[in-house]
N, C-alpha and C. Protein backbone atom coordinates (compact mmCIF):
# COMPACT_ATOMS: atom_id res chain seq x y z
N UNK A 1 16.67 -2.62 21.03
CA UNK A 1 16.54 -1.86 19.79
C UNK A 1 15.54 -2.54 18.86
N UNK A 2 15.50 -3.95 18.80
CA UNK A 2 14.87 -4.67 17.64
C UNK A 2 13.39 -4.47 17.81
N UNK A 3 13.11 -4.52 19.51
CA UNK A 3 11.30 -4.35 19.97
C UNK A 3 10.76 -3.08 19.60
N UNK A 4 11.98 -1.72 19.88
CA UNK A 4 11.14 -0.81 19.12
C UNK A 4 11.30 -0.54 18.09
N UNK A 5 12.16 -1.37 17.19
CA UNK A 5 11.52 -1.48 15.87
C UNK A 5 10.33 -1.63 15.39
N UNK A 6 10.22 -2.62 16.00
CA UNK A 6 8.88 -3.84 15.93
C UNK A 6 7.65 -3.29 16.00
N UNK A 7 7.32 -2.72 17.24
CA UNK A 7 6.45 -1.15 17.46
C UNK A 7 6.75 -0.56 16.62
N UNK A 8 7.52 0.39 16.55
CA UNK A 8 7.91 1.79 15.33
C UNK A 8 7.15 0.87 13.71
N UNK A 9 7.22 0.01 13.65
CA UNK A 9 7.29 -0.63 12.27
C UNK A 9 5.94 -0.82 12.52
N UNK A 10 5.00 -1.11 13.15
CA UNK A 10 3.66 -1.83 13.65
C UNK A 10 2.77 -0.89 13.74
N UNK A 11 2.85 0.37 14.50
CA UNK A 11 2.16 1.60 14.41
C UNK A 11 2.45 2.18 13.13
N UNK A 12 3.58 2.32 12.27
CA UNK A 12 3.61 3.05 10.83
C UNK A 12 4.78 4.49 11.18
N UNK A 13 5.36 4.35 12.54
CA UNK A 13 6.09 5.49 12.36
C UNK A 13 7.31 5.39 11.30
N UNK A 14 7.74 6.38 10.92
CA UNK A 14 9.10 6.80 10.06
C UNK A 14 10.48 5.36 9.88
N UNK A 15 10.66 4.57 9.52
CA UNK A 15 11.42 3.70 9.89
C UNK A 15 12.94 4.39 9.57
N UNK A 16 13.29 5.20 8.69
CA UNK A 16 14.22 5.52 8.39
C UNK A 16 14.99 6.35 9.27
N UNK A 17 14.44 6.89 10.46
CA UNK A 17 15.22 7.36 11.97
C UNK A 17 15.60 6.70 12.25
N UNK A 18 14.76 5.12 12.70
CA UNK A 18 15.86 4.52 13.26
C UNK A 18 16.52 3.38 12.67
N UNK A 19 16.30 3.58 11.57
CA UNK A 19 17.75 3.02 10.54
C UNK A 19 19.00 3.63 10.62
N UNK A 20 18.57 5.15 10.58
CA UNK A 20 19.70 5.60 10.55
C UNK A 20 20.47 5.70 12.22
N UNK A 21 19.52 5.57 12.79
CA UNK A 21 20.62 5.35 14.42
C UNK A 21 20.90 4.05 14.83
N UNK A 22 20.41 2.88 14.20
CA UNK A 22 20.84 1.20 13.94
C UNK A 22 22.23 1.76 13.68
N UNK A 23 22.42 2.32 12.67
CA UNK A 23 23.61 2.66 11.90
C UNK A 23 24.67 3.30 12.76
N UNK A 24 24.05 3.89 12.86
CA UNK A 24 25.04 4.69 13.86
C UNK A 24 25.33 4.34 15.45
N UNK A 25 24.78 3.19 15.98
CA UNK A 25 25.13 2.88 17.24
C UNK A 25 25.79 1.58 16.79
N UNK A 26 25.23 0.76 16.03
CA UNK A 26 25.77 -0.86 16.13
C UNK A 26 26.55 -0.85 14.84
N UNK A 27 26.73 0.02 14.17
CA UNK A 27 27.64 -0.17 12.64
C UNK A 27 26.74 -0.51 11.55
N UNK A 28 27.45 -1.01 10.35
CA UNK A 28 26.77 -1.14 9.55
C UNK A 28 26.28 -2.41 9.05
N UNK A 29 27.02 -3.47 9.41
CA UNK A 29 26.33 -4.95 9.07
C UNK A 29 25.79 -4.72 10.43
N UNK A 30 26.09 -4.84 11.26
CA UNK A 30 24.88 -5.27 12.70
C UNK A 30 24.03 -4.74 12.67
N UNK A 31 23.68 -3.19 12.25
CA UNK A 31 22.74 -2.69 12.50
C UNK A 31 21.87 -2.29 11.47
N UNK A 32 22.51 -3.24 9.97
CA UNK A 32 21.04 -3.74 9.00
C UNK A 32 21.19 -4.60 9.65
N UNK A 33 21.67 -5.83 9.90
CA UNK A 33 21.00 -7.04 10.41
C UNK A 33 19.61 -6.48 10.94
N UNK A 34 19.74 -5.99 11.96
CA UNK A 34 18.91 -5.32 13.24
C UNK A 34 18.02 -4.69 12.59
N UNK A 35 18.15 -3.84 11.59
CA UNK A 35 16.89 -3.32 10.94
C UNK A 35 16.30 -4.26 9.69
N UNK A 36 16.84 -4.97 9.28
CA UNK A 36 15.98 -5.81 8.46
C UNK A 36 15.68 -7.34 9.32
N UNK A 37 15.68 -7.41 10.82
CA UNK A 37 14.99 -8.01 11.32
C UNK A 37 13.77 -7.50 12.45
N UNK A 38 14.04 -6.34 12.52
CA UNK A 38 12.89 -5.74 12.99
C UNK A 38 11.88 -5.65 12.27
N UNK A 39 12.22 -4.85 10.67
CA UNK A 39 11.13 -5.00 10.27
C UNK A 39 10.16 -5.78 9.45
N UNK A 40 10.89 -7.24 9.41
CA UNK A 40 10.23 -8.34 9.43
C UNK A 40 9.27 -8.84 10.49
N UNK A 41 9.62 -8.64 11.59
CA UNK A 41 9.13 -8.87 12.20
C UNK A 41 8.30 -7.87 12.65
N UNK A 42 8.19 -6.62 12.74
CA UNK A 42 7.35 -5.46 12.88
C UNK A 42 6.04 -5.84 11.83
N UNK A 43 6.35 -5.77 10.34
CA UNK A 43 5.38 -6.17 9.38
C UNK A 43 4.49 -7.67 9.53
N UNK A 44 5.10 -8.21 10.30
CA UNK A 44 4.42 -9.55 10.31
C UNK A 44 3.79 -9.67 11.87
N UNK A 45 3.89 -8.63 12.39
CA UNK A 45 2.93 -8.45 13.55
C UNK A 45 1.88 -7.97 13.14
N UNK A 46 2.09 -6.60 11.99
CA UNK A 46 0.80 -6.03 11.86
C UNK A 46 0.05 -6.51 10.54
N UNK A 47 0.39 -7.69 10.23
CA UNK A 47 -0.58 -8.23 9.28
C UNK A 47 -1.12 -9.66 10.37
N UNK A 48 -0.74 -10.06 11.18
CA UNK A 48 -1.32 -10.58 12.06
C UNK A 48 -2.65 -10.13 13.21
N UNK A 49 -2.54 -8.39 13.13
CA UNK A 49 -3.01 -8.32 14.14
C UNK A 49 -4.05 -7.63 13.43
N UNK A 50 -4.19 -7.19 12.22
CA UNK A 50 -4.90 -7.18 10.77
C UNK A 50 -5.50 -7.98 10.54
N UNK A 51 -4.98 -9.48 10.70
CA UNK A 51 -5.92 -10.46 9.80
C UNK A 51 -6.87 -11.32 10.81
N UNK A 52 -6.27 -11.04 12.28
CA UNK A 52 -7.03 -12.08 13.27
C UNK A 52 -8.02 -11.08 14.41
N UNK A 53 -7.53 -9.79 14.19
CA UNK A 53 -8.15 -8.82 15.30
C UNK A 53 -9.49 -8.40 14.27
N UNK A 54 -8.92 -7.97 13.44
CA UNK A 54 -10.56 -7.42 12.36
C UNK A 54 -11.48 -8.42 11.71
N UNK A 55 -11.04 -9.68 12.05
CA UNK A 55 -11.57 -10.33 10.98
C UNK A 55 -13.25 -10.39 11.06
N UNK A 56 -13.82 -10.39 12.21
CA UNK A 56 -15.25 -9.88 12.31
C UNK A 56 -16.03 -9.05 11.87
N UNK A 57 -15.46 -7.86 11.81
CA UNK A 57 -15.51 -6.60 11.32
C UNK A 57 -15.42 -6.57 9.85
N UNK A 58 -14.63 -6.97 9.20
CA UNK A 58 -14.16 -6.69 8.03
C UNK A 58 -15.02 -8.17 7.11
N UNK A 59 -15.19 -8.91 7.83
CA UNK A 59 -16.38 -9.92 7.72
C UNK A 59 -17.80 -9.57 7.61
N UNK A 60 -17.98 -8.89 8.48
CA UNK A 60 -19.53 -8.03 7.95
C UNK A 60 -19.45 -7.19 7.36
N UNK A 61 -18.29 -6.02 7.20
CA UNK A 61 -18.80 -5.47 5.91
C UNK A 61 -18.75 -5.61 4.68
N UNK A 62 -17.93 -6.85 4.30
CA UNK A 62 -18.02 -7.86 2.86
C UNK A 62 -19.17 -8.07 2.92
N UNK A 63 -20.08 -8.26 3.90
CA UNK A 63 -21.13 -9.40 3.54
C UNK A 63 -22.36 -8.07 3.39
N UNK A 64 -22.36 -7.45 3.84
CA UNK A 64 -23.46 -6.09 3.99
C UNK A 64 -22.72 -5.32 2.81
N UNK A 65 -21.75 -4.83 2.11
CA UNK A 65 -21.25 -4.42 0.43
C UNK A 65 -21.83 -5.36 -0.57
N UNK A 66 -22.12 -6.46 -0.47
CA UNK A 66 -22.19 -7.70 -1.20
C UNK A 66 -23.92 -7.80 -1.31
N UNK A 67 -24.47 -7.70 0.07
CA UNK A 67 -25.92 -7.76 0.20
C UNK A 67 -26.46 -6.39 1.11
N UNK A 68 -27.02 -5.66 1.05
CA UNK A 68 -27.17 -4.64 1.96
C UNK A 68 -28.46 -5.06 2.54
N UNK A 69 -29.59 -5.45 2.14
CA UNK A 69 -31.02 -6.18 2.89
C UNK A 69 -30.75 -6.91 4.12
């Protein structure tokens, strides 16, 4: 359950589906546990994969906004 959080949370789908079926399969402390560790960890994949996959990209076009010559 927690991995496709992790995904679901990483691509940007709806998180609140499967909050609400966290809820409804594992109860209600287990399955916030489960959703507020997914999407810690979902969010901190995709600012990882944000800050180390683009950084080239998003590196030249600071520098070409900044200087266009």
């Amino acid at each position: 359950m927690q991995a496709l959080y992790v995904v679901a949370v990483t691509v940007l789908f709806p998180g609140s589906i499967l909050a609400l079926a966290a809820g409804a399969v594992f109860g209600l402390v287990l399955g916030s546990l489960l959703v507020w560790m997914g999407t810690v960890l979902g969010q901190t994949l995709a600012f990882m994969i944000g800050r180390y996959s683009n950084r080239a990209c998003t590196s030249h076009c600071r520098h070409f906004a900044l200087d266009p010559d």
